[in-house]
Protein backbone atom coordinates (compact mmCIF):
# COMPACT_ATOMS: atom_id res chain seq x y z
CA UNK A 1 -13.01 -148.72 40.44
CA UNK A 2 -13.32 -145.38 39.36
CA UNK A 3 -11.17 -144.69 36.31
CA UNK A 4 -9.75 -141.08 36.59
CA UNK A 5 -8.05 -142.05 39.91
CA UNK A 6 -5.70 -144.45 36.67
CA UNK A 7 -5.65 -141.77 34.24
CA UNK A 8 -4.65 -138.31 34.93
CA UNK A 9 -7.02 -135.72 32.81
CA UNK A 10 -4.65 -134.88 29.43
CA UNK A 11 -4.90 -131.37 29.79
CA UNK A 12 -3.31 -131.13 32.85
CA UNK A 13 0.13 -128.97 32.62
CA UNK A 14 3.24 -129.32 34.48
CA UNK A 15 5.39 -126.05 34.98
CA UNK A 16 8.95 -127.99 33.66
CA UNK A 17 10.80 -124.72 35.32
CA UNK A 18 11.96 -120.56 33.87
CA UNK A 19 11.52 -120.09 30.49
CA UNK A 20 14.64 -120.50 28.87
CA UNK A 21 15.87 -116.86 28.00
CA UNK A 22 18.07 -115.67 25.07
CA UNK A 23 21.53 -114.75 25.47
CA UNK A 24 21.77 -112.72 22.77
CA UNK A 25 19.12 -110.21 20.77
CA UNK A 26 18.14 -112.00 17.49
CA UNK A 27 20.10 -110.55 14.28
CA UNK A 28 18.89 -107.63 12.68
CA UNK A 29 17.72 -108.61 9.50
CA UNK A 30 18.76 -107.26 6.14
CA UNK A 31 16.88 -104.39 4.39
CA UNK A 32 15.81 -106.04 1.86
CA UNK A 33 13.51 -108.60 4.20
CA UNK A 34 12.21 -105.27 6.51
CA UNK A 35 9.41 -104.13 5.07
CA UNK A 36 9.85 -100.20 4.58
CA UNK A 37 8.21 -96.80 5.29
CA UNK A 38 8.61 -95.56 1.15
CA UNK A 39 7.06 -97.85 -1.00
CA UNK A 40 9.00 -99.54 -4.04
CA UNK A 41 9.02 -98.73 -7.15
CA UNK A 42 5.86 -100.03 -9.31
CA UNK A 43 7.43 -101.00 -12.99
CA UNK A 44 3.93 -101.61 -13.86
CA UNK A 45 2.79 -104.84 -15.89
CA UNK A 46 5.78 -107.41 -17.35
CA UNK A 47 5.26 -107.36 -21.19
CA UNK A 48 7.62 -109.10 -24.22
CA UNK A 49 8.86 -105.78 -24.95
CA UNK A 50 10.50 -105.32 -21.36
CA UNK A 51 12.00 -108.30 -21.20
CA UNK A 52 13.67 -107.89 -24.87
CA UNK A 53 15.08 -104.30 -23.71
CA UNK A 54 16.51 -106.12 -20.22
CA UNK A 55 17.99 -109.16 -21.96
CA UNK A 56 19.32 -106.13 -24.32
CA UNK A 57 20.73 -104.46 -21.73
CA UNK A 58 22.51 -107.21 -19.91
CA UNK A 59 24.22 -108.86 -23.13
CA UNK A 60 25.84 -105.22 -23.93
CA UNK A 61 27.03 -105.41 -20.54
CA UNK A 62 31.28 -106.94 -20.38
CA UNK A 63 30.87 -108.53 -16.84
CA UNK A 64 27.38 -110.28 -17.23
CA UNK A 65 28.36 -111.71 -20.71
CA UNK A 66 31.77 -112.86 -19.07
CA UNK A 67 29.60 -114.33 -15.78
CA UNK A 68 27.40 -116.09 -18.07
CA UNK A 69 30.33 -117.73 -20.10
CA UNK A 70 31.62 -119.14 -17.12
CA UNK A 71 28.81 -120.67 -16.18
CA UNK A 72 28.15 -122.07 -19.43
CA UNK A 73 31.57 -123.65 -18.96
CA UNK A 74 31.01 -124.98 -15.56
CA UNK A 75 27.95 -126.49 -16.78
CA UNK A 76 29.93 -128.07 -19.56
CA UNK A 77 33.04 -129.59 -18.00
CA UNK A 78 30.52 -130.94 -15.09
């Protein structure tokens, strides 16, 4: 009994009908995922005196300090 008249070879593909088509074009994405024609700004190499003059920056600043307190108390009720 010869045994590929049992099993059908695995590789063998069935058309299952029309590809199934979009209705819609997909979403443009935001510009900040497409890549873009200028290149970014390089800030050059993160050091400790950066950081210092950013966290400097942000605590002289009304709304961050008043973000970051709620947050704190968010953390603290939870």
């Amino acid at each position: 009994m010869p045994t590929s008249a049992l099993h059908p070879p695995l590789n063998l593909q069935r058309p299952h009908g029309t590809p199934l088509l979009q209705p819609f074009p997909p979403p443009t994405p935001p510009p900040s995922l497409t890549p873009s024609s200028t290149p970014s700004p390089n800030y050059g190499p993160m050091n400790r005196d950066k950081v210092r003059d950013a966290l400097l920056m942000l605590v002289q600043d009304n709304q961050f300090v008043d973000m970051f307190y709620q947050a704190l108390l968010k953390v603290h009720q939870s």
